[in-house]
PDB file of N, CA and C in Angstrom:
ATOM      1  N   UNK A   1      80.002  86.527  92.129  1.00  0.00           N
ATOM      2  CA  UNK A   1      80.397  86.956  93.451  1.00  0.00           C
ATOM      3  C   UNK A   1      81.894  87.248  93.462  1.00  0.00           C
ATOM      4  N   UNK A   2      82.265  88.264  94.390  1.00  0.00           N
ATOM      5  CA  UNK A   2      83.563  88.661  93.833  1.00  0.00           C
ATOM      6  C   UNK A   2      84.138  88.161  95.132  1.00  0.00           C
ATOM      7  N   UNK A   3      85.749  87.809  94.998  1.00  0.00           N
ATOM      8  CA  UNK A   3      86.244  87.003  96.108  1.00  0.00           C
ATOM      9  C   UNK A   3      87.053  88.009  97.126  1.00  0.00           C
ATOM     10  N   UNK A   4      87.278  87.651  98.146  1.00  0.00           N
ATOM     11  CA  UNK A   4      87.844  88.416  98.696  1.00  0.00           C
ATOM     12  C   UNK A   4      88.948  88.513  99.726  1.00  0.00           C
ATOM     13  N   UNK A   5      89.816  87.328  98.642  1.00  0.00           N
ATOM     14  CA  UNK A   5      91.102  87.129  99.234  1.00  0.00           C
ATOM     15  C   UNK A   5      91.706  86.198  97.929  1.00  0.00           C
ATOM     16  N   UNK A   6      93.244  86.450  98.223  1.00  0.00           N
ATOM     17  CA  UNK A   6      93.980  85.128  96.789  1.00  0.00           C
ATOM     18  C   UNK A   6      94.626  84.246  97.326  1.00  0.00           C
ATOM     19  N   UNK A   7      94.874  83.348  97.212  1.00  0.00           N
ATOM     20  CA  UNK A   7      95.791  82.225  97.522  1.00  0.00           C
ATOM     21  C   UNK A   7      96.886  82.087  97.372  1.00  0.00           C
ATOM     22  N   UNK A   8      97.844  81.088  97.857  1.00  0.00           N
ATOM     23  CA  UNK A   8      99.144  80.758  96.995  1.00  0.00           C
ATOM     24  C   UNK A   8      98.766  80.294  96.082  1.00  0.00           C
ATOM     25  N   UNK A   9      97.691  79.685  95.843  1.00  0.00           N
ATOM     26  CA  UNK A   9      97.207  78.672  94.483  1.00  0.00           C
ATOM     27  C   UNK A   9      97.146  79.490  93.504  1.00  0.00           C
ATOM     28  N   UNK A  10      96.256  80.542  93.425  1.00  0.00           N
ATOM     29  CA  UNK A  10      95.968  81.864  92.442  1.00  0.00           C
ATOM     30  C   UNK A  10      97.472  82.439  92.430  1.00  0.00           C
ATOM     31  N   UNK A  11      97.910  82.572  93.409  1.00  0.00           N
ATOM     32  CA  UNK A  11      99.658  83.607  92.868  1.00  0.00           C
ATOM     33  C   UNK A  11     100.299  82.259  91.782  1.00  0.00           C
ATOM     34  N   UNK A  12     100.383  80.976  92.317  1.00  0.00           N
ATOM     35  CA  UNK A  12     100.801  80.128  91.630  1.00  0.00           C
ATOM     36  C   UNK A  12     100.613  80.250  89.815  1.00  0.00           C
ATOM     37  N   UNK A  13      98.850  79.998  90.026  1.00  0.00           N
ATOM     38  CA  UNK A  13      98.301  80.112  88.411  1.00  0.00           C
ATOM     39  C   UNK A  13      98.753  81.398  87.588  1.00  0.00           C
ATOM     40  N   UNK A  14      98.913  82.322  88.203  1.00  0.00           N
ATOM     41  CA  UNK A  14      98.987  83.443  87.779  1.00  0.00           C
ATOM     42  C   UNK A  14     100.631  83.630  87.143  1.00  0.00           C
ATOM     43  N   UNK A  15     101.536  83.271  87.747  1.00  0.00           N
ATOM     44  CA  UNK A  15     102.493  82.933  87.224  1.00  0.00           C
ATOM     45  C   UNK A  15     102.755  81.874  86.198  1.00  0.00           C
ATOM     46  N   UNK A  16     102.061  80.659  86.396  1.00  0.00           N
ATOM     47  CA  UNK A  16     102.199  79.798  85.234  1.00  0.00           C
ATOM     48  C   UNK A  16     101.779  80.360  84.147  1.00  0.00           C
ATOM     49  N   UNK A  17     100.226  81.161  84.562  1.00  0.00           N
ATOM     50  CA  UNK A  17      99.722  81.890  82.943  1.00  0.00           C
ATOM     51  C   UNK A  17     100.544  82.618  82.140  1.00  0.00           C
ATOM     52  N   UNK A  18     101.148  83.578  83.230  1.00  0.00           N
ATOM     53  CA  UNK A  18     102.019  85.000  82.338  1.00  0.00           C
ATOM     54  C   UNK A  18     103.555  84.343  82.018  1.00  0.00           C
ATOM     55  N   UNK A  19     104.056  83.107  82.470  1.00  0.00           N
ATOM     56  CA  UNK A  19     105.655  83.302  82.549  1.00  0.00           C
ATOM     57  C   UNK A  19     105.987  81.900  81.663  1.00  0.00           C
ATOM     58  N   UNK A  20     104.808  81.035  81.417  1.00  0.00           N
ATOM     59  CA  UNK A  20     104.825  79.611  80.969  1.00  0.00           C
ATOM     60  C   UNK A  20     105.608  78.394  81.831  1.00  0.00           C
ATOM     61  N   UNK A  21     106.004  78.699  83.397  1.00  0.00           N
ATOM     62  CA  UNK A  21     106.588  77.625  84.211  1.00  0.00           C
ATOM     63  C   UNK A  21     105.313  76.731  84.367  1.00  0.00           C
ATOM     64  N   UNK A  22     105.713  75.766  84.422  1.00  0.00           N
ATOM     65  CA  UNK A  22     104.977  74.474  85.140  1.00  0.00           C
ATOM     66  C   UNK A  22     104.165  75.052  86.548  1.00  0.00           C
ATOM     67  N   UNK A  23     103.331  74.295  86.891  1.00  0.00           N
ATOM     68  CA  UNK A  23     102.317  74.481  88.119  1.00  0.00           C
ATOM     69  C   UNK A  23     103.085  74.512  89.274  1.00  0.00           C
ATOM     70  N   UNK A  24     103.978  73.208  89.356  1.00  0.00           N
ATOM     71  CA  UNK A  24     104.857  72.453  90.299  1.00  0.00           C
ATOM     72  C   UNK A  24     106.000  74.313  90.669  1.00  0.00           C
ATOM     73  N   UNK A  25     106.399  74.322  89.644  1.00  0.00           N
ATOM     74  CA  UNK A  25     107.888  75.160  89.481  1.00  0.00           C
ATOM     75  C   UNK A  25     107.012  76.921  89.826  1.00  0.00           C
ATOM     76  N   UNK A  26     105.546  76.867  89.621  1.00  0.00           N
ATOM     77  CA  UNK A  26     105.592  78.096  89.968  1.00  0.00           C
ATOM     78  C   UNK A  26     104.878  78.552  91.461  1.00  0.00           C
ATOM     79  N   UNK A  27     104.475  77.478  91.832  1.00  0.00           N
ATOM     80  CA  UNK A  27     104.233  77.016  93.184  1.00  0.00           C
ATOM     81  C   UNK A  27     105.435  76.946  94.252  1.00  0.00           C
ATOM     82  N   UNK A  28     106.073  76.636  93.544  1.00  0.00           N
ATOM     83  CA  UNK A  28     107.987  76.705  94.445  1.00  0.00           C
ATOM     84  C   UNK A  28     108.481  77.772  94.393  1.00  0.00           C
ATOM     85  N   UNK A  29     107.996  78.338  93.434  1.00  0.00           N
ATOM     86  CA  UNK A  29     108.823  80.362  93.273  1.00  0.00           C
ATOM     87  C   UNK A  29     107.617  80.961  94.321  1.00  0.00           C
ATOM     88  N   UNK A  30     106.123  80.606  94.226  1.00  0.00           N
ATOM     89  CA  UNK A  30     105.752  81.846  95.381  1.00  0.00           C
ATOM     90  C   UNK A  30     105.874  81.232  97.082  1.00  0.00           C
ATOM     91  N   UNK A  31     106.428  79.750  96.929  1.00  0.00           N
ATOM     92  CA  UNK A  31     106.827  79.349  98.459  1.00  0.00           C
ATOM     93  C   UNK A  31     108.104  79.814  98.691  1.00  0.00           C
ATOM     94  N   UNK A  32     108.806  80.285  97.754  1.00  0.00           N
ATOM     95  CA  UNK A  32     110.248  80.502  97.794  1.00  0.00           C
ATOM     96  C   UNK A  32     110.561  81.910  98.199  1.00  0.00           C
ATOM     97  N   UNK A  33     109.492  82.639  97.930  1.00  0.00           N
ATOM     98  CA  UNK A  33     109.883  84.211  97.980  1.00  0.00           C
ATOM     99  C   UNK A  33     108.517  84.797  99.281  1.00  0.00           C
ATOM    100  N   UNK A  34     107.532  83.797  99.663  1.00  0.00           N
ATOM    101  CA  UNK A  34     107.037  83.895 100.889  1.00  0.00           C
ATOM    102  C   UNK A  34     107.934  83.625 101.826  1.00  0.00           C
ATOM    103  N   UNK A  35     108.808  82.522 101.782  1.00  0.00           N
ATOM    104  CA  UNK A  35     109.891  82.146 102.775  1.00  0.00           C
ATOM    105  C   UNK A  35     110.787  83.020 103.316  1.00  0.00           C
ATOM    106  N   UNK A  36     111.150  84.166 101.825  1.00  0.00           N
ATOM    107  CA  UNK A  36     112.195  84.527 101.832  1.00  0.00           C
ATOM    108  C   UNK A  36     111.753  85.838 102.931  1.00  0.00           C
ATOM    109  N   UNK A  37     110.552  86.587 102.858  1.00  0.00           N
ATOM    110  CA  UNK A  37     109.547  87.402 103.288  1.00  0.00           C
ATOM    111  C   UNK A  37     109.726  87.460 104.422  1.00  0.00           C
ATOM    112  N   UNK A  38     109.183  85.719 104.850  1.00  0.00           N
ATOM    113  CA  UNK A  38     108.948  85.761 106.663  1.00  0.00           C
ATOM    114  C   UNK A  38     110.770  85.944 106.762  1.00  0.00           C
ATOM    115  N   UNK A  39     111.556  84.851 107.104  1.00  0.00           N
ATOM    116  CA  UNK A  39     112.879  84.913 107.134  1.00  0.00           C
ATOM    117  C   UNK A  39     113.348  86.623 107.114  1.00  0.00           C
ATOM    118  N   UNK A  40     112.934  87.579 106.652  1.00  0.00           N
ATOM    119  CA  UNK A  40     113.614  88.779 106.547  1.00  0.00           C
ATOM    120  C   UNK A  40     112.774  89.546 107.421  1.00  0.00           C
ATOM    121  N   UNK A  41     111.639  89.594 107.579  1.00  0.00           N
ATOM    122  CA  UNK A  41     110.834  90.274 108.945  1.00  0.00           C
ATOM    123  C   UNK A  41     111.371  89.313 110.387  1.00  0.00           C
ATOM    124  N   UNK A  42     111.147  87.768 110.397  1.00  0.00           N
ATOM    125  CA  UNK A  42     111.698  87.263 111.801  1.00  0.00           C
ATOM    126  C   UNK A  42     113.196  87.665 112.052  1.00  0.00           C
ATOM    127  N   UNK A  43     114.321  88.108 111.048  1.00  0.00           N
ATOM    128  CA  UNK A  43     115.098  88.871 111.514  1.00  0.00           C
ATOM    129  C   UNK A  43     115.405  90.339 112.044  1.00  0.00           C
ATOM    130  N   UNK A  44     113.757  90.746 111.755  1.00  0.00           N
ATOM    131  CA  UNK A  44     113.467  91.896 112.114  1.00  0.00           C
ATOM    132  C   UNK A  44     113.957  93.333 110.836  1.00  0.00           C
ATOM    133  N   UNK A  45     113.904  92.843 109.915  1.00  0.00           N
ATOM    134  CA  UNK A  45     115.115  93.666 108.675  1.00  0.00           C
ATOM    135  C   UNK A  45     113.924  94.734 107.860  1.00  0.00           C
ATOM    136  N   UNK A  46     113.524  95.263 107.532  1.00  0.00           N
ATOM    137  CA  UNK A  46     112.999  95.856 106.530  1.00  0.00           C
ATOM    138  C   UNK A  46     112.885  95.433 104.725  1.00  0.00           C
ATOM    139  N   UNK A  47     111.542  95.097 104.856  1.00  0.00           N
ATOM    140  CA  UNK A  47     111.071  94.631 103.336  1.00  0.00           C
ATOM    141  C   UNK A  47     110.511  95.496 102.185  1.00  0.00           C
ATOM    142  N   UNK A  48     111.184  96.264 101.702  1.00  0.00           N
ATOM    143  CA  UNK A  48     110.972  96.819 100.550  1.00  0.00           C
ATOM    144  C   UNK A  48     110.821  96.291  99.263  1.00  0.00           C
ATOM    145  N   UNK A  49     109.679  96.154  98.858  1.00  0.00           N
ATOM    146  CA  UNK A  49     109.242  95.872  97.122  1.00  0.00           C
ATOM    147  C   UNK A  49     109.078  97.408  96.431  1.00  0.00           C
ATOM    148  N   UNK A  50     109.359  97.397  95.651  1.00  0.00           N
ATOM    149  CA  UNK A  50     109.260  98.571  94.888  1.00  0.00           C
ATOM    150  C   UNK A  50     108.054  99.081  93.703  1.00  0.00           C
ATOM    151  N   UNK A  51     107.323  99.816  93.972  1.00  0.00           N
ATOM    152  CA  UNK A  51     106.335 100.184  93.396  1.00  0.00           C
ATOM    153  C   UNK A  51     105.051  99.270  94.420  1.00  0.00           C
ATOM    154  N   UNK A  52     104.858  98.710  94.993  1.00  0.00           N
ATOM    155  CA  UNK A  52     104.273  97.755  95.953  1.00  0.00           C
ATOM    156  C   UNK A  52     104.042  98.899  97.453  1.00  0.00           C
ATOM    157  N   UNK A  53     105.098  98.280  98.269  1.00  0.00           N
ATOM    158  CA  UNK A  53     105.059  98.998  99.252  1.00  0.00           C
ATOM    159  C   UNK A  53     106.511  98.379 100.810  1.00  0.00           C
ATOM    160  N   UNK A  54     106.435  99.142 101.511  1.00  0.00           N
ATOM    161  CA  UNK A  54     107.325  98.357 102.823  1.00  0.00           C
ATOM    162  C   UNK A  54     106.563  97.468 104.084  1.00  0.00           C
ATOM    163  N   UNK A  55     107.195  96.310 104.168  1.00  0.00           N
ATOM    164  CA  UNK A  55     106.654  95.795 105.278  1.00  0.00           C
ATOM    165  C   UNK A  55     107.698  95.992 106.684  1.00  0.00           C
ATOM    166  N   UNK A  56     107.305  96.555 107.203  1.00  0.00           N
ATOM    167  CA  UNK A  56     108.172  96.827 108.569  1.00  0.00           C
ATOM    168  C   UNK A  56     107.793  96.217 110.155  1.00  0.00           C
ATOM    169  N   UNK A  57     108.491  95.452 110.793  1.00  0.00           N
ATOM    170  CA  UNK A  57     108.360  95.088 112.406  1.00  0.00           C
ATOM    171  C   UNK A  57     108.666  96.096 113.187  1.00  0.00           C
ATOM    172  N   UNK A  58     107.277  96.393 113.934  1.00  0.00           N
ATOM    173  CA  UNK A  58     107.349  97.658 114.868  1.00  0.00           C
ATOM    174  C   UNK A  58     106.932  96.970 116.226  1.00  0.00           C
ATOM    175  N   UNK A  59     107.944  97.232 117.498  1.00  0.00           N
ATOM    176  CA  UNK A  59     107.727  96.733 118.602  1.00  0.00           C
ATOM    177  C   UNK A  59     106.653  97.533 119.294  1.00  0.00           C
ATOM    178  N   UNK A  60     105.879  96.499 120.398  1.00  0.00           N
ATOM    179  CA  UNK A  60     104.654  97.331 120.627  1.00  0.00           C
ATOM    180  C   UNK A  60     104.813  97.083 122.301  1.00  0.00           C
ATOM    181  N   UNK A  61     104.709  98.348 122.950  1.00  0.00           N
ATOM    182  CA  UNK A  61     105.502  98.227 124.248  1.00  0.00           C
ATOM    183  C   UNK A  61     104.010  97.291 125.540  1.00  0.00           C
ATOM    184  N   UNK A  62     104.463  97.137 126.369  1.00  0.00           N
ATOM    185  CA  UNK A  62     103.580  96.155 127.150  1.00  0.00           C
ATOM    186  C   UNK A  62     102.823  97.476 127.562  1.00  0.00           C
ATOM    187  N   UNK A  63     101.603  97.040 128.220  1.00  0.00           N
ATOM    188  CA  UNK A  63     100.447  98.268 128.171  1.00  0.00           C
ATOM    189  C   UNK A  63      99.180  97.146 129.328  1.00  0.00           C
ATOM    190  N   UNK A  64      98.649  97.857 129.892  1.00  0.00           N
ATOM    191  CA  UNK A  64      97.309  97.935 130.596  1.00  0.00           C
ATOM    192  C   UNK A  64      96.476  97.843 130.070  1.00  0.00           C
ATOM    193  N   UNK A  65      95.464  96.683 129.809  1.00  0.00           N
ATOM    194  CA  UNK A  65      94.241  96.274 129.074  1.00  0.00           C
ATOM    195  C   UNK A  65      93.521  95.760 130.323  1.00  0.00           C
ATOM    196  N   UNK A  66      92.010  95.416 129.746  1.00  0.00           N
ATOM    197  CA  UNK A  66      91.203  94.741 130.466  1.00  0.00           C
ATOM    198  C   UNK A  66      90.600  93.251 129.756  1.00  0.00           C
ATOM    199  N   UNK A  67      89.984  92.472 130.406  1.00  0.00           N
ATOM    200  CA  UNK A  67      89.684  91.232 130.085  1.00  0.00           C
ATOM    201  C   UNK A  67      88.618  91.380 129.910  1.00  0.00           C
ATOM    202  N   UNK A  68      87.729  91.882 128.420  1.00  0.00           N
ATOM    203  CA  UNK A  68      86.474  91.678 128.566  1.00  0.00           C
ATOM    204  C   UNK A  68      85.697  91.083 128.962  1.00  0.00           C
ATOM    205  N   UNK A  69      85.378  89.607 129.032  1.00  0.00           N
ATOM    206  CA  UNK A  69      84.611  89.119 129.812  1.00  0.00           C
ATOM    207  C   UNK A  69      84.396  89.033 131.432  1.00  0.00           C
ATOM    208  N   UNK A  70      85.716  89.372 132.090  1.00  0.00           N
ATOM    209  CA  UNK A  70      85.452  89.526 133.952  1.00  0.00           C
ATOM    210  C   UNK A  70      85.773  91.243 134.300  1.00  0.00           C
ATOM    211  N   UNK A  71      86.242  92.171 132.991  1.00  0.00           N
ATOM    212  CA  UNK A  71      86.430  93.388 133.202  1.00  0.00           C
ATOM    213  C   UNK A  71      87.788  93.421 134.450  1.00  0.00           C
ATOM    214  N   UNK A  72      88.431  92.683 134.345  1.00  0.00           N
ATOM    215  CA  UNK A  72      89.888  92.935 135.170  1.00  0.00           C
ATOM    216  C   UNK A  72      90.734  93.480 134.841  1.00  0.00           C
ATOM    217  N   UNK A  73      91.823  93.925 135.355  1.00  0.00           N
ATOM    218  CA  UNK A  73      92.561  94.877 134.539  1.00  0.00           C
ATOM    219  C   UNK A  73      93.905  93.759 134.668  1.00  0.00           C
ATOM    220  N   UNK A  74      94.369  94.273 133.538  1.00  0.00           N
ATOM    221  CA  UNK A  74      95.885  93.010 133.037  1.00  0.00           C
ATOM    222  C   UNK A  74      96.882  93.663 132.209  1.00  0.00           C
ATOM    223  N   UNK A  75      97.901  93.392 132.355  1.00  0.00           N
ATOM    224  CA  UNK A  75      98.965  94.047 131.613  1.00  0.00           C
ATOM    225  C   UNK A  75      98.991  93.132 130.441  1.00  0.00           C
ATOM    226  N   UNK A  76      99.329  93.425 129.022  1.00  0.00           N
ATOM    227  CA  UNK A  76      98.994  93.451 127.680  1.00  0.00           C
ATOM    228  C   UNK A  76     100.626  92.707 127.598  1.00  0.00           C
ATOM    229  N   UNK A  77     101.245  91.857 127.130  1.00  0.00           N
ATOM    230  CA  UNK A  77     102.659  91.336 127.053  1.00  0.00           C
ATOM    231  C   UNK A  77     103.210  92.091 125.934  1.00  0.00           C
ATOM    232  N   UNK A  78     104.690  92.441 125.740  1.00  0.00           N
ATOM    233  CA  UNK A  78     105.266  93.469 124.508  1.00  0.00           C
ATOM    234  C   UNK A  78     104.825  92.098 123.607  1.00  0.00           C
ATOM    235  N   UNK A  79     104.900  92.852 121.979  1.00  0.00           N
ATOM    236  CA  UNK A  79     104.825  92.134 121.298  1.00  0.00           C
ATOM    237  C   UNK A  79     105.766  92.811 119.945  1.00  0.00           C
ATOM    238  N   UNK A  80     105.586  91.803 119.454  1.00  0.00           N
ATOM    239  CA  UNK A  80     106.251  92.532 117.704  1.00  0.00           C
ATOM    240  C   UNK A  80     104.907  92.341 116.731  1.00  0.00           C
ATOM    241  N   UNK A  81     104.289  93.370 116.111  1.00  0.00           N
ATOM    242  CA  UNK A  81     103.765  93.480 114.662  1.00  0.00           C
ATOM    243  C   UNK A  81     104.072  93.627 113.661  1.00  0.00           C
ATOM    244  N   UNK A  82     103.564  93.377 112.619  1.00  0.00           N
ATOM    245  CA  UNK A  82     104.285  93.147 111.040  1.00  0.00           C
ATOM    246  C   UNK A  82     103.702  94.927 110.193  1.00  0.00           C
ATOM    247  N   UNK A  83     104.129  95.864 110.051  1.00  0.00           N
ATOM    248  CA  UNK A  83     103.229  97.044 109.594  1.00  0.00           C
ATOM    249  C   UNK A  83     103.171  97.235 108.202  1.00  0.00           C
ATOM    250  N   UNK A  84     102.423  97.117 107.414  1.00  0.00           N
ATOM    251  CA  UNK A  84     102.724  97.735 105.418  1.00  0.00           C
ATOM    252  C   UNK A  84     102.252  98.983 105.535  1.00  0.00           C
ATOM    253  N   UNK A  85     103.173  99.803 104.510  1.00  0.00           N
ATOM    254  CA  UNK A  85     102.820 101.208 104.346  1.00  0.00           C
ATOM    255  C   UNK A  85     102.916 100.680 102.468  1.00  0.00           C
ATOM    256  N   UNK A  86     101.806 101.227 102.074  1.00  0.00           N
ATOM    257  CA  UNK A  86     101.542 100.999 100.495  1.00  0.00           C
ATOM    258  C   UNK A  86     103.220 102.138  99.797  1.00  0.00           C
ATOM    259  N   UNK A  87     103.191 101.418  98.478  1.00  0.00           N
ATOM    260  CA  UNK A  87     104.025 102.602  97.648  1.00  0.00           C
ATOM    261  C   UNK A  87     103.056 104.048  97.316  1.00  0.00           C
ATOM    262  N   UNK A  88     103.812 105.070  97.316  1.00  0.00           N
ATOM    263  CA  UNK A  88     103.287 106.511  96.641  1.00  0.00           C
ATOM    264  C   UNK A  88     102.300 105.426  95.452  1.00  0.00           C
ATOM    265  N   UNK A  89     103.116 104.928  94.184  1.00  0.00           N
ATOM    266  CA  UNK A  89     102.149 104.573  92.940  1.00  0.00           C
ATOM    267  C   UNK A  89     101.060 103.577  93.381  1.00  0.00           C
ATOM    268  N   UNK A  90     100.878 102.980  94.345  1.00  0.00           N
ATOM    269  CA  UNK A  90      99.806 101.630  94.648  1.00  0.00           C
ATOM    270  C   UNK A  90      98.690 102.651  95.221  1.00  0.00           C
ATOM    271  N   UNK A  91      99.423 103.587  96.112  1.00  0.00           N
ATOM    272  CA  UNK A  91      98.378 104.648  96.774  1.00  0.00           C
ATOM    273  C   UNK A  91      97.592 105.302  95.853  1.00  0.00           C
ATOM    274  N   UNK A  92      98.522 105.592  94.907  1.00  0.00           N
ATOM    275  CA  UNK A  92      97.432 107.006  93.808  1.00  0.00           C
ATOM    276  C   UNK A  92      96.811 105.790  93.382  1.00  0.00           C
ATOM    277  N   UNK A  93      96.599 104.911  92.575  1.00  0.00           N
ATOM    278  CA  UNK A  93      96.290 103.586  91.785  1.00  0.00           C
ATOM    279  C   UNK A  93      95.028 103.259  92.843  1.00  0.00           C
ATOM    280  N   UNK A  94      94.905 102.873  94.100  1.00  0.00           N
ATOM    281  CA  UNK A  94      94.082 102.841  94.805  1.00  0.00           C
ATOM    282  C   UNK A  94      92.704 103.713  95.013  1.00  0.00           C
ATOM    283  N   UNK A  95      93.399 104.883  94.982  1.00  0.00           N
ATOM    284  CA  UNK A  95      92.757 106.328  95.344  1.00  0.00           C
ATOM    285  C   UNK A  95      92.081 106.804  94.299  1.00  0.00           C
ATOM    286  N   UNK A  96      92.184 106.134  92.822  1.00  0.00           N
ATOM    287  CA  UNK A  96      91.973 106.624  91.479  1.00  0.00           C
ATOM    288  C   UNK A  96      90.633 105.711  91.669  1.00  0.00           C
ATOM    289  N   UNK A  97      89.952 105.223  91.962  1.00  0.00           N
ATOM    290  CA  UNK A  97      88.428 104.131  91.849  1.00  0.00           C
ATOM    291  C   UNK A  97      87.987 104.526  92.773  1.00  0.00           C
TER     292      UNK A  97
END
């Protein structure tokens, strides 16, 4: 059965396999650079990895919705979303299967 999501645990192993750090030490590098991730979107900044793709915070203006269950109408509160746009190479790489 094929899975269909990874963990920090799997980013962890995956680094111990290819780089030879300890479990402990490579578990602290993918908490270290998730940290670093959120910290640079909650400042609202632009996240570029290269060959990967950009993660960008796009404000989403307040808006008129309804409450599905009583069908009322309600204003939607602004919010901030997190957006990824893939790299050109992840896209073709994708698009190639």
């Amino acid at each position: 059965m094929k899975r269909s999501n990874i963990t920090r645990k799997d980013l962890a192993k995956a680094i111990h396999e290819a780089m030879g750090f300890s479990q402990r030490s490579a578990g602290d590098l993918v908490d270290t650079v998730f940290a670093s991730l959120k910290q640079t979107l909650l400042a609202e900044e632009l996240v570029k990895l290269v060959q990967f793709g950009t993660f960008t915070v796009k404000k989403k203006s307040p808006r008129m919705g309804r409450n599905p269950r009583t069908g009322d109408s309600m204003e939607i509160a602004p919010r901030s979303m997190i957006s990824f746009k893939p790299s050109k190479i992840l896209r073709e790489k994708l698009n190639a299967n």
